[in-house]
PDB file of N, CA and C in Angstrom:
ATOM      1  N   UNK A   1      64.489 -59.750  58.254  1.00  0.00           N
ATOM      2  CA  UNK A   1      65.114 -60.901  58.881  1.00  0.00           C
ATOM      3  C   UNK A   1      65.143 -62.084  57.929  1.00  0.00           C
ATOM      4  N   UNK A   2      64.327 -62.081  56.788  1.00  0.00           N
ATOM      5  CA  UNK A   2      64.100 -63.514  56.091  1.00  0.00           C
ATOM      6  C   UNK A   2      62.971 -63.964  56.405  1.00  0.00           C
ATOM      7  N   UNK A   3      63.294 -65.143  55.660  1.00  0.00           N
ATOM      8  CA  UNK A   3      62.234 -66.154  55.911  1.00  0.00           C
ATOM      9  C   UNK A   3      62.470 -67.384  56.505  1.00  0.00           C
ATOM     10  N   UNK A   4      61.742 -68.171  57.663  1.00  0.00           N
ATOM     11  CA  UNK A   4      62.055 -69.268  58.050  1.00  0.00           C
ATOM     12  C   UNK A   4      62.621 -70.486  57.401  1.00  0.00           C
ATOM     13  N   UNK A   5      63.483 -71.341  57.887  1.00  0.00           N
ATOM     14  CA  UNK A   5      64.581 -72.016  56.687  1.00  0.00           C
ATOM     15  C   UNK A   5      63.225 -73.133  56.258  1.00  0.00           C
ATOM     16  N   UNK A   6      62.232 -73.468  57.445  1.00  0.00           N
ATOM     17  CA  UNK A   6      61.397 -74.619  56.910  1.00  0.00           C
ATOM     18  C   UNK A   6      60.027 -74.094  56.263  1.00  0.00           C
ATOM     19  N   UNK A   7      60.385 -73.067  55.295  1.00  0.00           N
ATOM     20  CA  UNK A   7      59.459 -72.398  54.209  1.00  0.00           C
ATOM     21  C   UNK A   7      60.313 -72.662  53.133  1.00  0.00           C
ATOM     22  N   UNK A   8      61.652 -72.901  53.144  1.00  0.00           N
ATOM     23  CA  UNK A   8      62.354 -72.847  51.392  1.00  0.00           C
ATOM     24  C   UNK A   8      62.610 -74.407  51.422  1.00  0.00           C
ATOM     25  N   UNK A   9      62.194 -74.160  49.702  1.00  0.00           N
ATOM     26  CA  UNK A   9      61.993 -75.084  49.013  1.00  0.00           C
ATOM     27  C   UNK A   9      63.309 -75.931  48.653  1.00  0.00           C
ATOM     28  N   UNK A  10      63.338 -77.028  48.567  1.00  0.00           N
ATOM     29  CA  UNK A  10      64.607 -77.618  47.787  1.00  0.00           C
ATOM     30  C   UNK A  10      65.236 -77.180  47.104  1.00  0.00           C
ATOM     31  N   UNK A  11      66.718 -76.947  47.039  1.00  0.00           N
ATOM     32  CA  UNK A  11      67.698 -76.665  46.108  1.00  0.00           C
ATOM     33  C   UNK A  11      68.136 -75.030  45.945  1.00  0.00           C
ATOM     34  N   UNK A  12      67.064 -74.148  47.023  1.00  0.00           N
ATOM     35  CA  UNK A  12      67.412 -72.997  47.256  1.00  0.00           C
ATOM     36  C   UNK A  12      68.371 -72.826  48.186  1.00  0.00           C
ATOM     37  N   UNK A  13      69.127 -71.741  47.780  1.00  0.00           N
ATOM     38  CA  UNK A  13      70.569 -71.539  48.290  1.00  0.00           C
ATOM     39  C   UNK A  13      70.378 -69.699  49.226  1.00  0.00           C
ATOM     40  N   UNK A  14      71.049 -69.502  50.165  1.00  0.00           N
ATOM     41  CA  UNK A  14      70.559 -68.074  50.793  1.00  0.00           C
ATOM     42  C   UNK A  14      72.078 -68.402  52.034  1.00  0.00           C
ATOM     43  N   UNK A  15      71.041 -66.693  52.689  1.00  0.00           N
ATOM     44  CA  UNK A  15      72.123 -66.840  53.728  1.00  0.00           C
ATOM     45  C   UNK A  15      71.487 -66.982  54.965  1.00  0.00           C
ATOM     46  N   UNK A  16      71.770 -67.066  56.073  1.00  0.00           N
ATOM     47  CA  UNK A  16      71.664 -67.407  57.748  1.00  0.00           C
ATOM     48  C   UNK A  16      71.495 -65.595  57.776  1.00  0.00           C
ATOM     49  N   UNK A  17      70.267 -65.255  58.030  1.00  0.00           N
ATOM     50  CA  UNK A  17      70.204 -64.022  58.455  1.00  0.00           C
ATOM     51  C   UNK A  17      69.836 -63.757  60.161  1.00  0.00           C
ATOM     52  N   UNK A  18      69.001 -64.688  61.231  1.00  0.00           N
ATOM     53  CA  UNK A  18      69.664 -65.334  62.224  1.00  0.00           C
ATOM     54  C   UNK A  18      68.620 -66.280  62.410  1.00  0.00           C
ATOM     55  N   UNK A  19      69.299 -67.009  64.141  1.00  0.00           N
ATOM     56  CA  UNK A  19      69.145 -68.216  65.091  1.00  0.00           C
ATOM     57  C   UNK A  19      68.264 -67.713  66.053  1.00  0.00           C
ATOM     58  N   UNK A  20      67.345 -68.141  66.093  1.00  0.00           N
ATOM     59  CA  UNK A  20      66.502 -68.074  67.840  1.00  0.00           C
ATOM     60  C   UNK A  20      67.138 -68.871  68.620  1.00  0.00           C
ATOM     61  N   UNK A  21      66.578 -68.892  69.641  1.00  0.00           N
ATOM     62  CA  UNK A  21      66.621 -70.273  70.512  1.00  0.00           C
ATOM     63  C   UNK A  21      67.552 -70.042  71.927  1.00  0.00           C
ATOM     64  N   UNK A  22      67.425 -71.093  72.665  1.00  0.00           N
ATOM     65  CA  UNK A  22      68.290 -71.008  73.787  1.00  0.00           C
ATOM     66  C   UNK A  22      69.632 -71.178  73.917  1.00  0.00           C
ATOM     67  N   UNK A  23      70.372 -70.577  74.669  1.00  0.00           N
ATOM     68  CA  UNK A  23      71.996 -71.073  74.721  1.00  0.00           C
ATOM     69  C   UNK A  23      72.297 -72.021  74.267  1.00  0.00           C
ATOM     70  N   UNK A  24      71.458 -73.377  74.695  1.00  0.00           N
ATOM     71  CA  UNK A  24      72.369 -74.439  73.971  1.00  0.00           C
ATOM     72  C   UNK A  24      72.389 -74.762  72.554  1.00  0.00           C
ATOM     73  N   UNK A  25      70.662 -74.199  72.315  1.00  0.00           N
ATOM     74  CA  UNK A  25      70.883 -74.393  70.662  1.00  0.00           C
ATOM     75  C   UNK A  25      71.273 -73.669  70.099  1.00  0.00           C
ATOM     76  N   UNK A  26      71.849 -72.269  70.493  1.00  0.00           N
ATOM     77  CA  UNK A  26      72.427 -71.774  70.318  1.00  0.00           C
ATOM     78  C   UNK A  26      73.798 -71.912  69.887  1.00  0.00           C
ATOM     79  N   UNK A  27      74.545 -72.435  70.297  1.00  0.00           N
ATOM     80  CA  UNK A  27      75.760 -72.715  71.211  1.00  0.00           C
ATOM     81  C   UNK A  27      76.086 -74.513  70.304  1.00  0.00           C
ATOM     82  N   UNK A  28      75.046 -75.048  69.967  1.00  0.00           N
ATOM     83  CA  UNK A  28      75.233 -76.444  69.096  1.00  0.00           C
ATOM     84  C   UNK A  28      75.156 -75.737  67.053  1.00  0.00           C
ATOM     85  N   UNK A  29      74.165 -74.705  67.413  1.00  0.00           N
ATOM     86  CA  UNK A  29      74.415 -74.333  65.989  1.00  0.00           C
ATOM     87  C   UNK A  29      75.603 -74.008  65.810  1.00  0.00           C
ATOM     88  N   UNK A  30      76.090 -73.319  66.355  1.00  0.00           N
ATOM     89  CA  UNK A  30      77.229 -72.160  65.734  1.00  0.00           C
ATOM     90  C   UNK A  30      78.526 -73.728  65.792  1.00  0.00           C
ATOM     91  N   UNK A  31      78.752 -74.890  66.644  1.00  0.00           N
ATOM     92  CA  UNK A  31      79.037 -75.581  66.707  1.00  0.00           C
ATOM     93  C   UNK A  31      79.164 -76.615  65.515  1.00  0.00           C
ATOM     94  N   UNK A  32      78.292 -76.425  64.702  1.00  0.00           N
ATOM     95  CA  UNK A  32      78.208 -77.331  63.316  1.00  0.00           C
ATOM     96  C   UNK A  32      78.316 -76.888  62.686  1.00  0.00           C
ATOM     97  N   UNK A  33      78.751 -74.967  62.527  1.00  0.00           N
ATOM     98  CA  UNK A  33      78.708 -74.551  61.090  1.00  0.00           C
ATOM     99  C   UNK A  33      77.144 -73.558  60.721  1.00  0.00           C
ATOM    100  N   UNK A  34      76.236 -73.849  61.545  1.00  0.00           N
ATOM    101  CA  UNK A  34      75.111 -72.996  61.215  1.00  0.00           C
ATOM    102  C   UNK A  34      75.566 -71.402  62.215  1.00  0.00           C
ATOM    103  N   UNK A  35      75.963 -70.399  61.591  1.00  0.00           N
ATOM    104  CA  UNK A  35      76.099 -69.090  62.195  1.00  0.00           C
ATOM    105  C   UNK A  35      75.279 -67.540  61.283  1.00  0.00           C
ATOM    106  N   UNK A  36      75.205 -66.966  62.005  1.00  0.00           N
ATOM    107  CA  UNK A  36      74.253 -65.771  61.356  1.00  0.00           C
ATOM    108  C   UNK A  36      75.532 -65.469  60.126  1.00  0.00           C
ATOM    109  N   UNK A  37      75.178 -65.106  58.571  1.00  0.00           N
ATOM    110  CA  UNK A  37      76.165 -64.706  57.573  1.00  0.00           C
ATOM    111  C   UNK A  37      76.610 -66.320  56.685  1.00  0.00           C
ATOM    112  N   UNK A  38      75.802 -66.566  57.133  1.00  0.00           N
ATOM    113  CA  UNK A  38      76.687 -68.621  56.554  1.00  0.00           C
ATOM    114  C   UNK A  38      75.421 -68.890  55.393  1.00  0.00           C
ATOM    115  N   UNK A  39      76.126 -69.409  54.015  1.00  0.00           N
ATOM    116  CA  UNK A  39      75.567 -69.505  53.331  1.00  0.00           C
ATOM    117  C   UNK A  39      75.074 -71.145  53.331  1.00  0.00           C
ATOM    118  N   UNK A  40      73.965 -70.949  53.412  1.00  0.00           N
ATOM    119  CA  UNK A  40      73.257 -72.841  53.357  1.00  0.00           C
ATOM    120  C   UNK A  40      72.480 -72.929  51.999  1.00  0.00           C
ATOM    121  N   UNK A  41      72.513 -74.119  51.946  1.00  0.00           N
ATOM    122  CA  UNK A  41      71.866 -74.766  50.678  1.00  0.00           C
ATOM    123  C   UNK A  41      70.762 -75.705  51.211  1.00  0.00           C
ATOM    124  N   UNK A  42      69.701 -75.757  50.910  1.00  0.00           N
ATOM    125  CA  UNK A  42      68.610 -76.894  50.945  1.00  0.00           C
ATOM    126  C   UNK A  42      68.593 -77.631  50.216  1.00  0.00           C
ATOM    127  N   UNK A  43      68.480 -78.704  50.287  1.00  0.00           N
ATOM    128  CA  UNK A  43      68.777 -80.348  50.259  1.00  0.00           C
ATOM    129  C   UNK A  43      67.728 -80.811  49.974  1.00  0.00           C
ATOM    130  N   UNK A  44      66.538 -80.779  51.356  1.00  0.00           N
ATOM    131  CA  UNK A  44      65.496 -81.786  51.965  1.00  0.00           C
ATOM    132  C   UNK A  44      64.793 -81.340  52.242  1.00  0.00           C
ATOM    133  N   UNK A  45      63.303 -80.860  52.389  1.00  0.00           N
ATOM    134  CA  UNK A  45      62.558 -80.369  53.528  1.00  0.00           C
ATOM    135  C   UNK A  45      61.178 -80.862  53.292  1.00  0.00           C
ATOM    136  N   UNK A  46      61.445 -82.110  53.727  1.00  0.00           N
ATOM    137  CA  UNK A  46      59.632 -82.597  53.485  1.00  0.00           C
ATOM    138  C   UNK A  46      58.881 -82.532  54.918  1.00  0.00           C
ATOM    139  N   UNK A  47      58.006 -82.669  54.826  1.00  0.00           N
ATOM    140  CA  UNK A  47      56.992 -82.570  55.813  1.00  0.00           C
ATOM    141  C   UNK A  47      56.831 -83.404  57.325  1.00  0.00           C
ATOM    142  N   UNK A  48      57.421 -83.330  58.249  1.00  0.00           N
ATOM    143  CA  UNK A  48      57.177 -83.731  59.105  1.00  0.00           C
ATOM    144  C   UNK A  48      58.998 -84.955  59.012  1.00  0.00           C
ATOM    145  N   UNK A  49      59.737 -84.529  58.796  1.00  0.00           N
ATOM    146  CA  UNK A  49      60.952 -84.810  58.615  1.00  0.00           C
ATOM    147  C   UNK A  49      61.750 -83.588  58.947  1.00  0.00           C
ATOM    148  N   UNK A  50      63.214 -84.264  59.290  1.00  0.00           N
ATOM    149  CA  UNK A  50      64.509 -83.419  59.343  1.00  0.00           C
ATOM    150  C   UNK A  50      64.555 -82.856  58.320  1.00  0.00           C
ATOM    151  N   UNK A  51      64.974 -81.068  57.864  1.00  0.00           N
ATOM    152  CA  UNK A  51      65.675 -80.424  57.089  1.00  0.00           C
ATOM    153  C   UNK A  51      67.329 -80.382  56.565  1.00  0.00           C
ATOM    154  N   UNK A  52      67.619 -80.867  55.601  1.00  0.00           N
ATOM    155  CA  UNK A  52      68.921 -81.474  54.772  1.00  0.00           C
ATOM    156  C   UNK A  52      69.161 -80.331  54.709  1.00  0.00           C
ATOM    157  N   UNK A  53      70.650 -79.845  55.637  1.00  0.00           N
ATOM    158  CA  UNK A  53      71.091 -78.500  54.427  1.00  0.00           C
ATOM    159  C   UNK A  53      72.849 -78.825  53.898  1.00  0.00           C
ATOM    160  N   UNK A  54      72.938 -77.709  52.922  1.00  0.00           N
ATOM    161  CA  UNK A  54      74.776 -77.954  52.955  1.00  0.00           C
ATOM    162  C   UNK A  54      74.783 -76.860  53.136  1.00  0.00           C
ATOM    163  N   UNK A  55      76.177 -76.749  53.837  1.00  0.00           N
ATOM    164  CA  UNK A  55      76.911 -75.616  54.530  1.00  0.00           C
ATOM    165  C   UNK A  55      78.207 -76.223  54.796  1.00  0.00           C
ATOM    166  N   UNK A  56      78.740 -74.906  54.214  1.00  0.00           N
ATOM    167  CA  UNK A  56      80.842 -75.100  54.879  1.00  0.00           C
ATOM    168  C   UNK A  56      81.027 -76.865  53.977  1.00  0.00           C
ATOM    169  N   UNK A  57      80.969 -77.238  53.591  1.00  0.00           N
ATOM    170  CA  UNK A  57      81.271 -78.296  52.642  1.00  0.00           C
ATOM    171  C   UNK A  57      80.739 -79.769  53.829  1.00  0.00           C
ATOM    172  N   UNK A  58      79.335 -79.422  54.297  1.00  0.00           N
ATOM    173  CA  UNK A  58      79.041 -80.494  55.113  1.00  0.00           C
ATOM    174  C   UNK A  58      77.660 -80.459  55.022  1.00  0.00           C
ATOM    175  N   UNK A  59      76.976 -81.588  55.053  1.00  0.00           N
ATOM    176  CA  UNK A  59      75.400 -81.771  55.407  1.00  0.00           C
ATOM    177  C   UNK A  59      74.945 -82.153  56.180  1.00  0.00           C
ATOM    178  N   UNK A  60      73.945 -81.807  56.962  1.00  0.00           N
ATOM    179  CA  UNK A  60      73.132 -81.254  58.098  1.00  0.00           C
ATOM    180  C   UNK A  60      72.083 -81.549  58.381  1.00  0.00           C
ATOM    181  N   UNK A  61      71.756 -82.639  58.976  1.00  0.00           N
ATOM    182  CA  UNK A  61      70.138 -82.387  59.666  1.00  0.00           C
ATOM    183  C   UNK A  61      70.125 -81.671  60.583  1.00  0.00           C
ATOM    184  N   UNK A  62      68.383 -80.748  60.225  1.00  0.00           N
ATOM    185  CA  UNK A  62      68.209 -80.643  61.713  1.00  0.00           C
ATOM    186  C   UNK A  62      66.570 -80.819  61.841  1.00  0.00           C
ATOM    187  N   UNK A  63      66.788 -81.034  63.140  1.00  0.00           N
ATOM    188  CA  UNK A  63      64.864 -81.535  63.474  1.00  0.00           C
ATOM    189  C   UNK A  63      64.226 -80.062  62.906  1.00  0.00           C
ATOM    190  N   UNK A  64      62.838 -80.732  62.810  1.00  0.00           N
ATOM    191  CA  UNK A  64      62.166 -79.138  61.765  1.00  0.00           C
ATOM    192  C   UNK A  64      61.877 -78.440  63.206  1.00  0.00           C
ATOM    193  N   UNK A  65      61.835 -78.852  64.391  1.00  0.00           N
ATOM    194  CA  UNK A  65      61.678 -77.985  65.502  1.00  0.00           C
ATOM    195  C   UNK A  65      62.452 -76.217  65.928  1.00  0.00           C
ATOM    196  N   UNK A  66      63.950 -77.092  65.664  1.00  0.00           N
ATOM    197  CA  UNK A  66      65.256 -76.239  65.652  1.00  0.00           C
ATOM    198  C   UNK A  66      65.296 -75.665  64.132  1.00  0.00           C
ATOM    199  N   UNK A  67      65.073 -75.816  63.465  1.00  0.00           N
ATOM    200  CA  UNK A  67      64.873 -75.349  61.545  1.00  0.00           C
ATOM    201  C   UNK A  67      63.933 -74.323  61.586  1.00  0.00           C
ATOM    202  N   UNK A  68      62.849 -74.563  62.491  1.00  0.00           N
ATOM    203  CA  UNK A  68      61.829 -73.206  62.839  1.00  0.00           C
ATOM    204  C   UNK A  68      62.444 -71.857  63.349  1.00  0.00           C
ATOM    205  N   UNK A  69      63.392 -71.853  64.411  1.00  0.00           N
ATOM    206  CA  UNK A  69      64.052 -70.888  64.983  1.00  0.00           C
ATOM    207  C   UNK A  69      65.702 -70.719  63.548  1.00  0.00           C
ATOM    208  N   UNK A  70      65.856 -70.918  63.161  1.00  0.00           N
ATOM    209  CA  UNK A  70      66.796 -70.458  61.631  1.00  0.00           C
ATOM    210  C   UNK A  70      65.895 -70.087  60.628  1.00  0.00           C
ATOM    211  N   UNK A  71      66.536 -68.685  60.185  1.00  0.00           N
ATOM    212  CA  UNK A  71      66.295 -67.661  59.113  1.00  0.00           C
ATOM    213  C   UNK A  71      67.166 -67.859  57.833  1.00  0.00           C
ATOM    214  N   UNK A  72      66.445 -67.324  56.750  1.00  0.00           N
ATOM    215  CA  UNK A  72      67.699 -67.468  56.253  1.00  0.00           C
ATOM    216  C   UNK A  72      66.754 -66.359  54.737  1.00  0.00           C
ATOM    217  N   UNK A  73      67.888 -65.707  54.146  1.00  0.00           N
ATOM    218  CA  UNK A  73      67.104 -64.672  52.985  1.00  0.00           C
ATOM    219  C   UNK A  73      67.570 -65.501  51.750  1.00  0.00           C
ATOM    220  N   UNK A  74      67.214 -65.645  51.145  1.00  0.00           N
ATOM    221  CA  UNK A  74      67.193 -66.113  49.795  1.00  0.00           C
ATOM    222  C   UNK A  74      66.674 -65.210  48.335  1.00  0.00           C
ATOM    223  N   UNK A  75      66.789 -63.984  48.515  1.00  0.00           N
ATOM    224  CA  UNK A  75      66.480 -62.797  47.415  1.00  0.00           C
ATOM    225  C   UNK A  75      67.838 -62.296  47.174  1.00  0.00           C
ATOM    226  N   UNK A  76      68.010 -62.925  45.900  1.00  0.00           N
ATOM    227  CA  UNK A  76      69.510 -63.488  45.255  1.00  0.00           C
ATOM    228  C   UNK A  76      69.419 -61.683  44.914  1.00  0.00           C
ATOM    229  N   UNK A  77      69.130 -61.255  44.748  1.00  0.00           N
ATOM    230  CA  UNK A  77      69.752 -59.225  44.541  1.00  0.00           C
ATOM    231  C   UNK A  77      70.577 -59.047  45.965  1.00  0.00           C
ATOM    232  N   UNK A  78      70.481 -59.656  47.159  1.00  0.00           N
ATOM    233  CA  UNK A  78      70.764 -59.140  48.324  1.00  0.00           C
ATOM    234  C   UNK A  78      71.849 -59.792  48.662  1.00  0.00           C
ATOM    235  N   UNK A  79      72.492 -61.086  48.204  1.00  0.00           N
ATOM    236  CA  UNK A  79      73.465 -61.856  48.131  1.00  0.00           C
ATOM    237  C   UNK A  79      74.641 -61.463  47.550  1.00  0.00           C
ATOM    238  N   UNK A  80      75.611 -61.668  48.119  1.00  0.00           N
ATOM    239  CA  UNK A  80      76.839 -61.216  47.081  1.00  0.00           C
ATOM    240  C   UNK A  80      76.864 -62.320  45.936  1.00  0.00           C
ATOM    241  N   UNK A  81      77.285 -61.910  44.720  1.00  0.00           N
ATOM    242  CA  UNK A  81      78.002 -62.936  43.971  1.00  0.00           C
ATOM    243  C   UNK A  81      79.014 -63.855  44.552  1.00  0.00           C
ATOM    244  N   UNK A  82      79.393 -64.750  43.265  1.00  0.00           N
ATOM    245  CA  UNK A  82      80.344 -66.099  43.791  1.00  0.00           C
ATOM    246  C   UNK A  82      81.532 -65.206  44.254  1.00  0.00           C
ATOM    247  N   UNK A  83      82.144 -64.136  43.436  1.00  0.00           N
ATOM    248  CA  UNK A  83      83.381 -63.398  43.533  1.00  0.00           C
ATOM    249  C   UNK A  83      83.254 -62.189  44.511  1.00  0.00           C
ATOM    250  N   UNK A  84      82.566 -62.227  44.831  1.00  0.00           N
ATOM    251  CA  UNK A  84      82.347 -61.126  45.909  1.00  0.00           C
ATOM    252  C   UNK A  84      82.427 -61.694  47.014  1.00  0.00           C
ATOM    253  N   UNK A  85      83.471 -61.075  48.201  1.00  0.00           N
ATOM    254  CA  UNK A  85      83.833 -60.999  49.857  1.00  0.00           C
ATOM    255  C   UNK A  85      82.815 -61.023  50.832  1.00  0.00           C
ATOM    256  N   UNK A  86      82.346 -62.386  51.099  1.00  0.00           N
ATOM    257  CA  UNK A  86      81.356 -61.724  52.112  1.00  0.00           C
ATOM    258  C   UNK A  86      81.810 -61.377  53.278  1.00  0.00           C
ATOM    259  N   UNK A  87      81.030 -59.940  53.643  1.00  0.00           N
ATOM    260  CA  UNK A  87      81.470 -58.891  54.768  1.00  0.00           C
ATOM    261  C   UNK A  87      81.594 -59.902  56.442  1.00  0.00           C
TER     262      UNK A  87
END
């Protein structure tokens, strides 16, 4: 499944492998651009603060509450390249 998004470090880049949570946060992620297969970038993630990400050409807080329930893999062998289709 990955690793939780509020374990990676700044400036690491991965993908949305998935979302916990209830319908609505559910339903607000997929709403901003955070969806299972979506490549995010970390920004921000200090301690007891919102998590900065980029995604889809936009940046993102989210409370580290909701950042707990998002996955995301970051073991660049498992990633497609820049030129490669993601499925």
């Amino acid at each position: 499944m990955g690793g939780k998004i509020t374990l990676v470090r700044p400036g690491f880049t991965g993908r949305i492998t998935a979302i916990e949570g209830d319908a609505r946060f559910l339903s607000r992620a997929s709403s901003i651009g955070l969806v299972v297969g979506s490549f995010v970038q970390v920004l921000a993630n200090e301690r007891n603060r919102p998590v900065l990400l980029f995604c889809r050409d936009t940046m993102i807080a989210v409370n580290r509450a909701e950042a707990e329930q998002i996955f995301m893999d970051t073991d660049i062998n498992r990633l497609p390249s820049a030129k490669e289709e993601p499925k």
